[in-house]
C-alpha atoms as a PDB file:
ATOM      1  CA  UNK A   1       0.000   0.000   0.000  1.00  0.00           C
ATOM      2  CA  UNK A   2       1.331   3.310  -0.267  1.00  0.00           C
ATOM      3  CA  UNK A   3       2.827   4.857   2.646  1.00  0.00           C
ATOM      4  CA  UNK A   4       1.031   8.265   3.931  1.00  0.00           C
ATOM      5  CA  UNK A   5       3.209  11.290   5.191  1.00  0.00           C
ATOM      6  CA  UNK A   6       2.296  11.855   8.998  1.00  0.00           C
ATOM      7  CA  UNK A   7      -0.512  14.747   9.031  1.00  0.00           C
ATOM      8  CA  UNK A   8      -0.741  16.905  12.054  1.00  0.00           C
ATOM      9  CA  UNK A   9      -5.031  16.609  12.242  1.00  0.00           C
ATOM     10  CA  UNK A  10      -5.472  18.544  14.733  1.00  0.00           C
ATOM     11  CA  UNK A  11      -4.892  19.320  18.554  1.00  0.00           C
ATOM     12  CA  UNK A  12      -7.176  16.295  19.735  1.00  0.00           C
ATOM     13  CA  UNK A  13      -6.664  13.690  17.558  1.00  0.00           C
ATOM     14  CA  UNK A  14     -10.141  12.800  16.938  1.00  0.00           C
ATOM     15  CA  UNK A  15      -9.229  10.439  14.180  1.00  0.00           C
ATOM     16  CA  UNK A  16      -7.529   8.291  17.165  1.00  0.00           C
ATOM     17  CA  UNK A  17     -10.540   8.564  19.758  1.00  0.00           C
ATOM     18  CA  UNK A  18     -12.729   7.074  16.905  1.00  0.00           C
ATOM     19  CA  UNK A  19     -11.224   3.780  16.165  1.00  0.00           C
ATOM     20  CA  UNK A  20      -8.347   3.998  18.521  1.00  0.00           C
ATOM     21  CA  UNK A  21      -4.639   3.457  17.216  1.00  0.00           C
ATOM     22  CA  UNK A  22      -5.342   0.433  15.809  1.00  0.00           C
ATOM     23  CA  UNK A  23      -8.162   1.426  13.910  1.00  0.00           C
ATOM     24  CA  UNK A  24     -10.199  -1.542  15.246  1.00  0.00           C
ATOM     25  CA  UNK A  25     -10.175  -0.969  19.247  1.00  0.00           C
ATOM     26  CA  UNK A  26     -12.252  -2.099  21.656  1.00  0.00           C
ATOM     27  CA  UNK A  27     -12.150  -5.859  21.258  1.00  0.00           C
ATOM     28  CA  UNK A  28      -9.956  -8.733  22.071  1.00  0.00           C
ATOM     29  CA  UNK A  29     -11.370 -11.471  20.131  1.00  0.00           C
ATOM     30  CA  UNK A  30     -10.002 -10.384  16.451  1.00  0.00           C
ATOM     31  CA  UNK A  31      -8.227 -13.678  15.152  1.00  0.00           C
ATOM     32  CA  UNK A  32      -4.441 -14.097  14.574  1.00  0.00           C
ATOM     33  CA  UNK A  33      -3.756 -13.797  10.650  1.00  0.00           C
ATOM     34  CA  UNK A  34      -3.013 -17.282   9.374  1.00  0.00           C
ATOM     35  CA  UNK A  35      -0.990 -15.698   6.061  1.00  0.00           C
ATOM     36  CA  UNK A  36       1.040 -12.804   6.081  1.00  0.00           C
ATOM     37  CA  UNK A  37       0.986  -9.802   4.445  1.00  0.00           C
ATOM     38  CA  UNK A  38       1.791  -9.709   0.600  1.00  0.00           C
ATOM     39  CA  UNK A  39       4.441  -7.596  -0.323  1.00  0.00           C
ATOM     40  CA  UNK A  40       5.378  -9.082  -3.625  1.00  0.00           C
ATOM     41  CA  UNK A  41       2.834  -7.210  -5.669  1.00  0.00           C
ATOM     42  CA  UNK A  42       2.779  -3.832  -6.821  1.00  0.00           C
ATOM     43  CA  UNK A  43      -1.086  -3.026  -5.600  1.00  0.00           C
ATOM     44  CA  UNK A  44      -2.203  -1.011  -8.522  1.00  0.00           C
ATOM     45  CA  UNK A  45      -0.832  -3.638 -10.867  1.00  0.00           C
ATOM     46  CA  UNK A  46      -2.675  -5.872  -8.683  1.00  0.00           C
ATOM     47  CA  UNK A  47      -6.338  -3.526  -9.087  1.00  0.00           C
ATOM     48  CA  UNK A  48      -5.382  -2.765 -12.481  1.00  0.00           C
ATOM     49  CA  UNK A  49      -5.483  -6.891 -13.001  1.00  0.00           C
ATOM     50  CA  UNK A  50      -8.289  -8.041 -10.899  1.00  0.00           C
ATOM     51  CA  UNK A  51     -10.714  -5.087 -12.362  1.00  0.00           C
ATOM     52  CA  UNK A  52      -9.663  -6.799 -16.018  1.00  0.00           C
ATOM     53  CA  UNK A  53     -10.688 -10.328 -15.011  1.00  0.00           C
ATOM     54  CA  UNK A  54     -14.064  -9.180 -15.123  1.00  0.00           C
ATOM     55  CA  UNK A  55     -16.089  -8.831 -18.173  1.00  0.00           C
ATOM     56  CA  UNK A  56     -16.298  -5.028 -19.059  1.00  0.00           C
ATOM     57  CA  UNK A  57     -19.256  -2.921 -17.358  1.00  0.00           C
ATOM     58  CA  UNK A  58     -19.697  -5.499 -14.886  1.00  0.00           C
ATOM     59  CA  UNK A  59     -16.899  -4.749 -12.240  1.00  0.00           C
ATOM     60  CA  UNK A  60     -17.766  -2.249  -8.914  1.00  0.00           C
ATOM     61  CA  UNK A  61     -14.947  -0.457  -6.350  1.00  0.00           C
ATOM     62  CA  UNK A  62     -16.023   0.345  -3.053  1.00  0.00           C
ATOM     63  CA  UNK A  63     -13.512   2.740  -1.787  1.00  0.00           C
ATOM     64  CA  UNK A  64     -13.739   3.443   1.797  1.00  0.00           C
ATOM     65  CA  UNK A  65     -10.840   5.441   2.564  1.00  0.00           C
ATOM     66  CA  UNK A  66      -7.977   7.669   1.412  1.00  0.00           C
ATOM     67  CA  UNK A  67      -7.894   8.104  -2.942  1.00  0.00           C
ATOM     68  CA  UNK A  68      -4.890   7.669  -3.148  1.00  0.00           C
ATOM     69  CA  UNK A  69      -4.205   4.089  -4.715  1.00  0.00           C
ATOM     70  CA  UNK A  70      -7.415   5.132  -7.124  1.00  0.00           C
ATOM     71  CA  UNK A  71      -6.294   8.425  -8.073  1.00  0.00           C
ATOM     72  CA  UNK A  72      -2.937   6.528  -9.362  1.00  0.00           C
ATOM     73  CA  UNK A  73      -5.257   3.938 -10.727  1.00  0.00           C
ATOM     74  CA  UNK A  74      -7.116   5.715 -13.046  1.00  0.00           C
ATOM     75  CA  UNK A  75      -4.426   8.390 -13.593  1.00  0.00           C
ATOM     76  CA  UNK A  76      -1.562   5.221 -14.522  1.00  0.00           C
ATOM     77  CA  UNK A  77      -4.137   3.145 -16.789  1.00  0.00           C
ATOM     78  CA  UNK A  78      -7.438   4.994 -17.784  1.00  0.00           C
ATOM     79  CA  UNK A  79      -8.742   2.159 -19.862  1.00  0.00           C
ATOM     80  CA  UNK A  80     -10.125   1.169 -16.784  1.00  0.00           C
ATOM     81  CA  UNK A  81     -12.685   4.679 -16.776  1.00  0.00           C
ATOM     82  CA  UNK A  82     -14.417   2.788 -19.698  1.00  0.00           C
ATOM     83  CA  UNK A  83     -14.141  -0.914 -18.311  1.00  0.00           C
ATOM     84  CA  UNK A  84     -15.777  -0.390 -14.767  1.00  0.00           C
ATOM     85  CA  UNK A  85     -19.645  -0.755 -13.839  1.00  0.00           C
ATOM     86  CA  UNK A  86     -19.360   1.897 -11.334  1.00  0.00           C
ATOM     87  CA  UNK A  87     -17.360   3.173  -8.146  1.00  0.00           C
ATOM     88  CA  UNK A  88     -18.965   3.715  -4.919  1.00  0.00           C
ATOM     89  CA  UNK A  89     -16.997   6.321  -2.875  1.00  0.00           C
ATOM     90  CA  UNK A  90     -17.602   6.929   1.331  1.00  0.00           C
ATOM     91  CA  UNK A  91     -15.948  10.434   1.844  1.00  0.00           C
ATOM     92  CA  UNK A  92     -16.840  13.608   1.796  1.00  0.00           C
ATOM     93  CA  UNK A  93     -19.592  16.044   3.526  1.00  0.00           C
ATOM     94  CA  UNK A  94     -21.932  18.590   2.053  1.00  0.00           C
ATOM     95  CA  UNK A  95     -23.433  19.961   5.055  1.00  0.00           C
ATOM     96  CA  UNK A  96     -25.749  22.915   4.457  1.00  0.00           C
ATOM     97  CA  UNK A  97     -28.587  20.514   5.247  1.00  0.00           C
ATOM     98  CA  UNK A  98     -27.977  18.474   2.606  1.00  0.00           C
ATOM     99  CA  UNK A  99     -30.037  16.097   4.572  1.00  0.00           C
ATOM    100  CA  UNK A 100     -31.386  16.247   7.996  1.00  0.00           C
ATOM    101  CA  UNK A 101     -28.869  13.840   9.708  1.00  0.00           C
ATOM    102  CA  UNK A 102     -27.625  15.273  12.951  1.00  0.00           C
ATOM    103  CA  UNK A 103     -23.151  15.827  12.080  1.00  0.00           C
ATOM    104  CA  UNK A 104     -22.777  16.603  15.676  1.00  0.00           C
ATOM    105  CA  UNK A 105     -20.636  19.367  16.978  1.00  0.00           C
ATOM    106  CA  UNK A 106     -16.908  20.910  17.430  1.00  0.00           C
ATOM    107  CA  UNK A 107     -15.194  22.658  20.272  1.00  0.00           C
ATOM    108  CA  UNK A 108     -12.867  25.815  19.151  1.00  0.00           C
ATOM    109  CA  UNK A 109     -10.073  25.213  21.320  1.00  0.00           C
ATOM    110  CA  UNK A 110      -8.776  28.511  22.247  1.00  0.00           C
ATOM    111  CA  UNK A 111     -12.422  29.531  22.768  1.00  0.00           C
ATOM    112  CA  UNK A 112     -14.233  26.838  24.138  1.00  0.00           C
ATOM    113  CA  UNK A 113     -17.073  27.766  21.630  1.00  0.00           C
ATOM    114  CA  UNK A 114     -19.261  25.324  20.722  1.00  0.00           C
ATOM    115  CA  UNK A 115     -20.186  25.177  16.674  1.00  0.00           C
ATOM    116  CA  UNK A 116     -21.808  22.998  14.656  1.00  0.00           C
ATOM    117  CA  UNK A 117     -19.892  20.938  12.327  1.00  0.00           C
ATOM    118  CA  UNK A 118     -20.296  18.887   8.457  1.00  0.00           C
ATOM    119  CA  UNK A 119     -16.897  17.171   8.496  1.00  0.00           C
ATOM    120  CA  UNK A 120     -15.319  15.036  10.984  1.00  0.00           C
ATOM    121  CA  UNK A 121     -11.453  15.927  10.785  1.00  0.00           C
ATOM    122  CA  UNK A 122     -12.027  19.413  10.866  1.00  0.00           C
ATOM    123  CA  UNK A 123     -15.247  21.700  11.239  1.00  0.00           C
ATOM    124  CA  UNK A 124     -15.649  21.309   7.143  1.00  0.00           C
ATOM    125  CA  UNK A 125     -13.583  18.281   6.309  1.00  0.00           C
ATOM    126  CA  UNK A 126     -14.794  14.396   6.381  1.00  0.00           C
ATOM    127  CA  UNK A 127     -10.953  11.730   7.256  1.00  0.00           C
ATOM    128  CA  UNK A 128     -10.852   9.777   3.413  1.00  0.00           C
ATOM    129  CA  UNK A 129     -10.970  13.459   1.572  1.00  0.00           C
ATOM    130  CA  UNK A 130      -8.890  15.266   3.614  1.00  0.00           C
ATOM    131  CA  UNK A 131      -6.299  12.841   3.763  1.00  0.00           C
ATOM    132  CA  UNK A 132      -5.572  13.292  -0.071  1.00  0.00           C
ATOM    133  CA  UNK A 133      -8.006  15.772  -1.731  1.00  0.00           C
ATOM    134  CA  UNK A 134      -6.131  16.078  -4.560  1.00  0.00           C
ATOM    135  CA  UNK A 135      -6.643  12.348  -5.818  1.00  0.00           C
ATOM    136  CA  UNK A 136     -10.195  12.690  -4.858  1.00  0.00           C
ATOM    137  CA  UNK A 137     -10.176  15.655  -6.958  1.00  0.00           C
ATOM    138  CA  UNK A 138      -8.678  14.010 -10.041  1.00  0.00           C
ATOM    139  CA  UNK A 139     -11.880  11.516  -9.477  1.00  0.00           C
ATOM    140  CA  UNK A 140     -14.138  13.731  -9.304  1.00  0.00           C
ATOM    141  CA  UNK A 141     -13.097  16.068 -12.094  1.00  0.00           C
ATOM    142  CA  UNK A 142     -13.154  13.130 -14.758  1.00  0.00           C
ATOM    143  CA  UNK A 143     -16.247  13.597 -16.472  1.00  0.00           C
ATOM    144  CA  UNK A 144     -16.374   9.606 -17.555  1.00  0.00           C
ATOM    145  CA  UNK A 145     -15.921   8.479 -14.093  1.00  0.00           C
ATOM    146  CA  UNK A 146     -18.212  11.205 -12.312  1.00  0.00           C
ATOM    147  CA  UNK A 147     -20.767   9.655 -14.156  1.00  0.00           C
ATOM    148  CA  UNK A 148     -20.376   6.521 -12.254  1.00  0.00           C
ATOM    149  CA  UNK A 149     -19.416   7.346  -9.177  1.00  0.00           C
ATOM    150  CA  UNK A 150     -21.953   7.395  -6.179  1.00  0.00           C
ATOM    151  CA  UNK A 151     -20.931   9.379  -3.175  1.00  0.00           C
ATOM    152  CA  UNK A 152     -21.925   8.606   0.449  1.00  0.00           C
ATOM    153  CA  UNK A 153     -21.080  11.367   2.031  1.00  0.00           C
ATOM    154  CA  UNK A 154     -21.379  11.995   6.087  1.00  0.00           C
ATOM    155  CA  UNK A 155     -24.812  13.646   5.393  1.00  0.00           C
ATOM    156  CA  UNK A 156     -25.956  10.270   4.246  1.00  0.00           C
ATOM    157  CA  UNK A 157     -23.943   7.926   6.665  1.00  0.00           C
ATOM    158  CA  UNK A 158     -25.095   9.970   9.810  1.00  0.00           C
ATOM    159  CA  UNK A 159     -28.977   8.737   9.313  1.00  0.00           C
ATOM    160  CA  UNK A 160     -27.397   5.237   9.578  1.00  0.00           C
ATOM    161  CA  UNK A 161     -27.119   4.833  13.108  1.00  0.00           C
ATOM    162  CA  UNK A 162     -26.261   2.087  15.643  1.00  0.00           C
ATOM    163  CA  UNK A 163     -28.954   2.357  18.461  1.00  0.00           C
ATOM    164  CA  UNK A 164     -29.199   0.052  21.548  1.00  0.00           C
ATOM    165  CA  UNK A 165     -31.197  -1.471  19.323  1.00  0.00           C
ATOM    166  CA  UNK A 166     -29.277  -1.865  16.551  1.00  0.00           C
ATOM    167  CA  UNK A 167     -26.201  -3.213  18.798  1.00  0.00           C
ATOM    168  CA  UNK A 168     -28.920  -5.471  20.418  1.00  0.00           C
ATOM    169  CA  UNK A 169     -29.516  -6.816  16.728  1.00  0.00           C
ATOM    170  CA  UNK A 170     -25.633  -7.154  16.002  1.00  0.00           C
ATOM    171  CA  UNK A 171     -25.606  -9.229  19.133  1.00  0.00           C
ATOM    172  CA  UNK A 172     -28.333 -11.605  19.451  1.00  0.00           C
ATOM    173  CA  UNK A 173     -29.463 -11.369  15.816  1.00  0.00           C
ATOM    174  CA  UNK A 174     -32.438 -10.459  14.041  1.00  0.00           C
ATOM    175  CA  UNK A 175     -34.855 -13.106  15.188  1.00  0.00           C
ATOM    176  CA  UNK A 176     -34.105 -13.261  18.491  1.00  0.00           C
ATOM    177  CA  UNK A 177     -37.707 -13.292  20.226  1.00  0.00           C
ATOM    178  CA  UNK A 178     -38.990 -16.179  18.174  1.00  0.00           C
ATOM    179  CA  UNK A 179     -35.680 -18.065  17.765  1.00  0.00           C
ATOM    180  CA  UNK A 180     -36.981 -20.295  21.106  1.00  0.00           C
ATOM    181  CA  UNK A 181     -33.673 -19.824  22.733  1.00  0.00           C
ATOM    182  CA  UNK A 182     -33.571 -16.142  24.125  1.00  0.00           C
ATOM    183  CA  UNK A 183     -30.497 -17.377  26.574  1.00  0.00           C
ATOM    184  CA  UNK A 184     -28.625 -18.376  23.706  1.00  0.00           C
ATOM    185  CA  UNK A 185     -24.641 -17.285  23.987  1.00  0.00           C
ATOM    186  CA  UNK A 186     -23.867 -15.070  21.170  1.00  0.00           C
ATOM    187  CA  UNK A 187     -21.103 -16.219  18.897  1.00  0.00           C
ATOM    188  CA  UNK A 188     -17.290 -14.546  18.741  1.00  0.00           C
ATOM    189  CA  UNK A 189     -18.431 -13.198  15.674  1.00  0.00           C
ATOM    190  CA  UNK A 190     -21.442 -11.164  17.410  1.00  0.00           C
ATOM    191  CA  UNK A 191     -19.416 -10.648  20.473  1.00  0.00           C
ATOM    192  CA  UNK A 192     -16.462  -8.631  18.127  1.00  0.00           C
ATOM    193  CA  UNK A 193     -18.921  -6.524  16.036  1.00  0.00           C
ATOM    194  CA  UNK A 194     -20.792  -5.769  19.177  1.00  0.00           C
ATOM    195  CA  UNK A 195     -17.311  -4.716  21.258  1.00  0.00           C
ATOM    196  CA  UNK A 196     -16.338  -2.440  18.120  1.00  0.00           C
ATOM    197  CA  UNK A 197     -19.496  -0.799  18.167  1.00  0.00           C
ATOM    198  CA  UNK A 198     -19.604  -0.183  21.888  1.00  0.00           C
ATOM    199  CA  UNK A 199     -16.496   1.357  21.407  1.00  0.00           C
ATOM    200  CA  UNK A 200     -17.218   3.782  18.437  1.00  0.00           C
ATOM    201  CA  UNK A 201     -20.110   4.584  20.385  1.00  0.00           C
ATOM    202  CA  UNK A 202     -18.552   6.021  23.141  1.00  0.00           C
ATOM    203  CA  UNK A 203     -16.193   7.256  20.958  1.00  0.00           C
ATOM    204  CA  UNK A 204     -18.925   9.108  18.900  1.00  0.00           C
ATOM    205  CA  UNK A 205     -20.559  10.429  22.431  1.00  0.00           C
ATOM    206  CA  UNK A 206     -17.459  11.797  23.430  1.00  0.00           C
ATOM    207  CA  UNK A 207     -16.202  13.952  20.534  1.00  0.00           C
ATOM    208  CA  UNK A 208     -18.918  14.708  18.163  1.00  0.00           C
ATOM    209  CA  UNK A 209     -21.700  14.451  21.085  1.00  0.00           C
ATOM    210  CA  UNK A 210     -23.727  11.731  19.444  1.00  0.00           C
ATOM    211  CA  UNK A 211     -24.999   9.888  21.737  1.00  0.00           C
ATOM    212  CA  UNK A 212     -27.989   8.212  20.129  1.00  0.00           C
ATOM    213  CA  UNK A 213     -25.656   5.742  18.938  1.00  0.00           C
ATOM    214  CA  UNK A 214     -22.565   5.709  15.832  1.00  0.00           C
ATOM    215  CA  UNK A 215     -23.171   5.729  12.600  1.00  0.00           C
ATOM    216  CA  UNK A 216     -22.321   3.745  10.457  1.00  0.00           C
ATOM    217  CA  UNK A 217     -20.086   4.545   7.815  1.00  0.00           C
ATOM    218  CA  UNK A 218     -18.296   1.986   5.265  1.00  0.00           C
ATOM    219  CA  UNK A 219     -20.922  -0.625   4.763  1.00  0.00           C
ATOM    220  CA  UNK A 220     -23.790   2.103   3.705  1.00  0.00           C
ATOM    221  CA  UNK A 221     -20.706   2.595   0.370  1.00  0.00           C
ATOM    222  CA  UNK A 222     -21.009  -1.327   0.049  1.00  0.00           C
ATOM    223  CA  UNK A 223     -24.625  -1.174   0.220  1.00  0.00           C
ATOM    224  CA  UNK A 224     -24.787   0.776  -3.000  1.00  0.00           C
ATOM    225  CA  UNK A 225     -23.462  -2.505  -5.383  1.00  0.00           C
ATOM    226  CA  UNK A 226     -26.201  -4.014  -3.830  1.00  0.00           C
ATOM    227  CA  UNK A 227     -28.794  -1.810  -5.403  1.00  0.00           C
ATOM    228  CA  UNK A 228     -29.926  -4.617  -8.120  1.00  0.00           C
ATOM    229  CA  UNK A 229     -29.694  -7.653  -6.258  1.00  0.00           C
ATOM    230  CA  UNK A 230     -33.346  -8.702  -5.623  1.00  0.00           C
ATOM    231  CA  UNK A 231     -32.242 -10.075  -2.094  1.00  0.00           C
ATOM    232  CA  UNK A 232     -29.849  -7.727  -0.304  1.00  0.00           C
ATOM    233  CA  UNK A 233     -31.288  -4.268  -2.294  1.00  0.00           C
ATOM    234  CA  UNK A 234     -31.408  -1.279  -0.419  1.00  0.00           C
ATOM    235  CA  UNK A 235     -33.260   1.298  -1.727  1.00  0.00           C
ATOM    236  CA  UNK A 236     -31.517   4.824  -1.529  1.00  0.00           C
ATOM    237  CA  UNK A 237     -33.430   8.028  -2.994  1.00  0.00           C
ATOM    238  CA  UNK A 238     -31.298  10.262  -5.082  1.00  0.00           C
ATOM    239  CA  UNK A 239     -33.542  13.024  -5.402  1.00  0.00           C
ATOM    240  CA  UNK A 240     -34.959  14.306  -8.431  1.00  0.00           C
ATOM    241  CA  UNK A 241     -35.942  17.501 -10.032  1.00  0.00           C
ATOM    242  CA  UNK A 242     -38.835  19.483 -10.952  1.00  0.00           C
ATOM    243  CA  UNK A 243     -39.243  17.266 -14.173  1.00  0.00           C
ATOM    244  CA  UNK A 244     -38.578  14.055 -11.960  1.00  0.00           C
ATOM    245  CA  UNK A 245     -35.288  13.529 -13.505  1.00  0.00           C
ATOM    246  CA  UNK A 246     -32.539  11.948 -10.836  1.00  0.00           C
ATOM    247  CA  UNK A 247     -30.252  14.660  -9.029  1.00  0.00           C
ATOM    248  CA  UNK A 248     -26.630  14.709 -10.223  1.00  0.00           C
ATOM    249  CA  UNK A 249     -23.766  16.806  -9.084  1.00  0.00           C
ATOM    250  CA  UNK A 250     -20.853  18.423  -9.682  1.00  0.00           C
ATOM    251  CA  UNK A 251     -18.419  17.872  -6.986  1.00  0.00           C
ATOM    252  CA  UNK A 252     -15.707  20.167  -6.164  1.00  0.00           C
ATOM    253  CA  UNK A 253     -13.078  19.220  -3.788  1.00  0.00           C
ATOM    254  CA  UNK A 254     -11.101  22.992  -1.623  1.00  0.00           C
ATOM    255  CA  UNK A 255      -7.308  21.847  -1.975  1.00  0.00           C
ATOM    256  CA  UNK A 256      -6.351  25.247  -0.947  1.00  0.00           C
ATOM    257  CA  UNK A 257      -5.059  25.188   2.866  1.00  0.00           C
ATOM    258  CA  UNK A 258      -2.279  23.184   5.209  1.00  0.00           C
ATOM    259  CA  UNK A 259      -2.924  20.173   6.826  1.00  0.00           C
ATOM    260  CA  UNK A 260      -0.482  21.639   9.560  1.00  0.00           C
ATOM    261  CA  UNK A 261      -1.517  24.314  12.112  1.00  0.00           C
ATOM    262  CA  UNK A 262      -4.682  25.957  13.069  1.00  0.00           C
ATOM    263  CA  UNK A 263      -8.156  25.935  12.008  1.00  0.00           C
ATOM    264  CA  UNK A 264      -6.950  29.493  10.056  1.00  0.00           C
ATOM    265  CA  UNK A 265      -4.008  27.955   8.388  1.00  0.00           C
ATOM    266  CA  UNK A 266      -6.071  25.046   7.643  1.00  0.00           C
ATOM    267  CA  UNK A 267      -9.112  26.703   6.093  1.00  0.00           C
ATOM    268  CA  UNK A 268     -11.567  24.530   4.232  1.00  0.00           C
ATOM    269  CA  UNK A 269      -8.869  22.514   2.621  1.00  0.00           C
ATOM    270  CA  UNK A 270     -10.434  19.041   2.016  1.00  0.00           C
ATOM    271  CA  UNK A 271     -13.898  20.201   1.925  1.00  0.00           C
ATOM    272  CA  UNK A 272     -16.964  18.761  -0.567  1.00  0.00           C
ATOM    273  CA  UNK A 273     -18.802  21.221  -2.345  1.00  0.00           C
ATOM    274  CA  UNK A 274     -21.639  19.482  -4.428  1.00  0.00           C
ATOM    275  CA  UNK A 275     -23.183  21.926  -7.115  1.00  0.00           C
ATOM    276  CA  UNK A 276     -26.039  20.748  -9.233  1.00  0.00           C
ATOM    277  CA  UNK A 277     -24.885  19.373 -12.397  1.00  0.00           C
ATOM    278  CA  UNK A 278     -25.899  21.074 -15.604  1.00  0.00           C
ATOM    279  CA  UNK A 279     -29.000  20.218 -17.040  1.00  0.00           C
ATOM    280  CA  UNK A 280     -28.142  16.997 -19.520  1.00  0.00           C
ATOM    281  CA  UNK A 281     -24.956  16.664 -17.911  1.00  0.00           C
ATOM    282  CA  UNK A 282     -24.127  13.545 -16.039  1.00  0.00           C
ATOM    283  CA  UNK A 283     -22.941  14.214 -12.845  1.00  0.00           C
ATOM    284  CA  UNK A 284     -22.026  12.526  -9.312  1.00  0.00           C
ATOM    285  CA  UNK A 285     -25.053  10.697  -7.898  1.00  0.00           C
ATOM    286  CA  UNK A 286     -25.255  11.278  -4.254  1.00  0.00           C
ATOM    287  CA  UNK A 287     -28.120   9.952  -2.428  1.00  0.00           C
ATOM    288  CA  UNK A 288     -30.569  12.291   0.009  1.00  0.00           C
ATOM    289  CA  UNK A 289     -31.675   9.170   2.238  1.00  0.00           C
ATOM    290  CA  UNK A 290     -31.920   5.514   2.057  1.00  0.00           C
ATOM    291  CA  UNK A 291     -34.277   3.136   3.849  1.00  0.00           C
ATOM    292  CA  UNK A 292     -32.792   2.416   7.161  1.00  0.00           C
ATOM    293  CA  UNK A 293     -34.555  -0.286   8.699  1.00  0.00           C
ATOM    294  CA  UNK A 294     -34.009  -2.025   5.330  1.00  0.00           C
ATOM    295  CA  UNK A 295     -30.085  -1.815   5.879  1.00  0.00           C
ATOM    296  CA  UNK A 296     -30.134  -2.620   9.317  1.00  0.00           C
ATOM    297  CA  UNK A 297     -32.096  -5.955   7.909  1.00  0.00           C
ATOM    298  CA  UNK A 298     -29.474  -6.545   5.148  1.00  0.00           C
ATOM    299  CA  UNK A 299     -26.681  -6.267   7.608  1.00  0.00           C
ATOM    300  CA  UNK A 300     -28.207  -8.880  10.044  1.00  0.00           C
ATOM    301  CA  UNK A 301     -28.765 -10.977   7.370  1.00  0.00           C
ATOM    302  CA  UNK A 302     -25.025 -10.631   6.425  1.00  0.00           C
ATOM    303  CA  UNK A 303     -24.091 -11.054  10.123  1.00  0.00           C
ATOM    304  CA  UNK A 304     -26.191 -14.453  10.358  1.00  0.00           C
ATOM    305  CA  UNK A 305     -24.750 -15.516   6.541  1.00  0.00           C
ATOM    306  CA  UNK A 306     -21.305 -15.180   8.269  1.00  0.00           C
ATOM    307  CA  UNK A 307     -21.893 -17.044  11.231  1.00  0.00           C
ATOM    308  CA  UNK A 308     -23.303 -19.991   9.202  1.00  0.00           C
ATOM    309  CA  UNK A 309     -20.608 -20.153   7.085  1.00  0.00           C
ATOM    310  CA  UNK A 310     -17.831 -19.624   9.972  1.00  0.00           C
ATOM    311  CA  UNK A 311     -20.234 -22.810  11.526  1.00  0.00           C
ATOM    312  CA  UNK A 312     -19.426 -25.022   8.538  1.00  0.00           C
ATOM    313  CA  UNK A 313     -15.878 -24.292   8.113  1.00  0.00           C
ATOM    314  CA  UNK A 314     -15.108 -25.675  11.665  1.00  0.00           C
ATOM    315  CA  UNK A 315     -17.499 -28.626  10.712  1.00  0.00           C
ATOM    316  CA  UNK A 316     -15.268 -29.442   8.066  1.00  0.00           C
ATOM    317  CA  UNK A 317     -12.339 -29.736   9.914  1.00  0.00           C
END
C-alpha cells in the first residue's frame, strides 16, 4: 500500500478517539492472521489486473478510505474509466442541510465555543478526503468516471445509526424473540462486532456528542453494489428535479489550505462542495436518504450468513 506522510489533524486527535490506534479498538477477540501480508505485488498492478478479469461494465470499487491508490489507478491506466460498472466512494460532507442527519458538533479550542460541524477531521472536512483531496479531486473532475461514481457522504452515513437497538440486533441477531432460545450465547463473531461498536459509540458520544448511537459509515458505500440484487437491495433516494429527472452533481473538492496548524491555516482545505450538475450533464449521484430499517435488515442478514458459514468451516475440519 502506499505509505502516507504523517498529518498533524489537529490538537485532539479525533481520528484516534474514533477507532483507537489500531483502527479496530475495543475488542480482544479479532483472530491471529493465518498468512502474512503480501508484499510481492505492486497493488495497482494488482487492481489494475483483478478489475480486467471481469467482463467489461460489470466490475464495482467500493472505496472506503484515502484516494490515493485510485487516483494513481485511473491516472496510470485509464482504460479502466471505460471498463468499470461503477465506483462507490464513502468520503466527503456537504453539510448545508444536505439532509437532515444530525453531524454533531466541534469545540474551538482557544475559545471553548461550541459550533456545529459537516466534516469530521475538521469543522468542514470528512478523514478519506482530507487525507488526499487532490486524488479525490482528479476523481471527481473526470467527467467519464463522475458519471459513475456514487458518493456517500457523512450527510448520508449519519442517518445510519447504531442504536441500543441496533447493537442489540448485532448481538443476538435479528430473530431473536422467536428463535426459542432467548439465553442463547452469542457467537465470537457477534461478540467482536458488538465490542467495536460499543467502542465507536462512546467514541462518537465523546467527541462529536452523538450519543444516540454511531453511525455507520463503510458498509452504507457497500450497500450501494447491492442496489440490483433482488435479495440484499437497499433502496436509496437520489432526489430528483422538478421534471422528476434523478439529481446529479458536480463535486468540487477545496485543496487550498495546510494540513499543519490551526483551524486558520487550515481553512476549508479538504472540503466537498456538491453543485447541481448542468441540465443533460451527467454528474455525481449522491443519495438524500436511504431506507434504514431495510439496511439494518441486510446487515443482520449478512451477520447471520457469516456465522453460518464460519459454523461449517469448523465442521469441516
Amino acid at each position: 500500500m502506499v505509505n502516507y506522510p504523517a498529518i498533524d489533524l489537529g490538537p485532539t486527535k479525533s481520528y484516534l478517539l474514533i477507532l483507537g490506534r489500531s483502527g479496530l479498538d475495543g475488542t480482544d477477540l479479532l483472530p491471529e492472521p493465518t498468512i502474512p501480508p503480501i508484499t510481492s505485488v505492486n497493488p495497482i498492478l494488482a487492481m489494475r489486473d483483478a478489475l480486467l478479469a471481469e467482463p467489461p461494465g460489470t466490475a464495482w470499487i467500493a472505496a472506503t478510505g484515502a484516494l490515493t491508490n485510485l487516483g494513481l489507478l485511473f491516472a496510470t491506466f485509464p482504460e479502466l474509466i471505460d471498463h468499470i460498472k461503477g465506483l462507490s466512494i464513502m468520503g466527503g460532507a456537504i453539510g448545508n442541510n444536505f439532509t437532515n442527519a444530525p453531524m454533531g458538533t466541534i469545540k474551538n479550542e482557544a475559545t471553548g465555543e461550541i459550533s456545529p460541524r459537516s466534516g469530521n477531521v475538521t469543522q468542514f472536512a470528512e478523514f478519506n478526503i482530507y487525507c488526499d483531496p487532490e486524488a479525490a479531486k482528479s476523481i471527481f473532475t473526470n467527467p467519464v468516471l463522475a458519471a459513475k461514481t456514487t458518493l456517500i457522504p457523512l450527510d448520508v452515513t449519519h442517518q445510519v445509526v447504531a442504536t441500543q437497538s441496533v447493537r442489540d440486533m448485532v448481538l443476538h441477531g435479528l430473530d431473536r424473540e422467536t428463535s426459542g432460545d432467548p439465553v442463547k450465547q452469542p457467537s465470537i463473531l457477534r461478540r467482536l462486532l458488538h465490542d467495536l461498536l460499543i467502542f465507536f459509540a462512546h467514541a462518537y458520544a465523546e467527541v462529536f456528542d452523538m450519543k444516540a448511537g454511531p453511525p455507520l459509515h463503510d458498509p452504507v458505500a457497500v450497500a450501494v453494489l447491492l442496489q440490483d440484487d433482488p435479495t440484499y437491495s437497499v433502496k436509496f433516494n437520489f432526489g430528483a428535479d422538478e421534471n422528476g429527472k434523478e439529481e446529479t452533481w458536480d463535486v468540487e473538492i477545496v485543496t487550498v489550505g495546510d494540513h499543519d496548524g490551526d483551524a486558520v491555516r487550515k481553512g476549508q482545505v479538504g472540503a466537498t462542495i456538491a453543485h447541481e450538475a448542468q441540465r443533460g450533464t451527467p454528474g455525481v449521484r449522491i443519495p438524500r436518504d436511504l431506507n434504514v430499517e431495510m439496511f439494518w435488515r441486510v446487515m443482520g442478514q449478512c451477520i447471520q450468513n457469516a456465522e453460518e458459514f464460519v459454523a461449517s468451516k469448523k465442521n469441516d475440519t
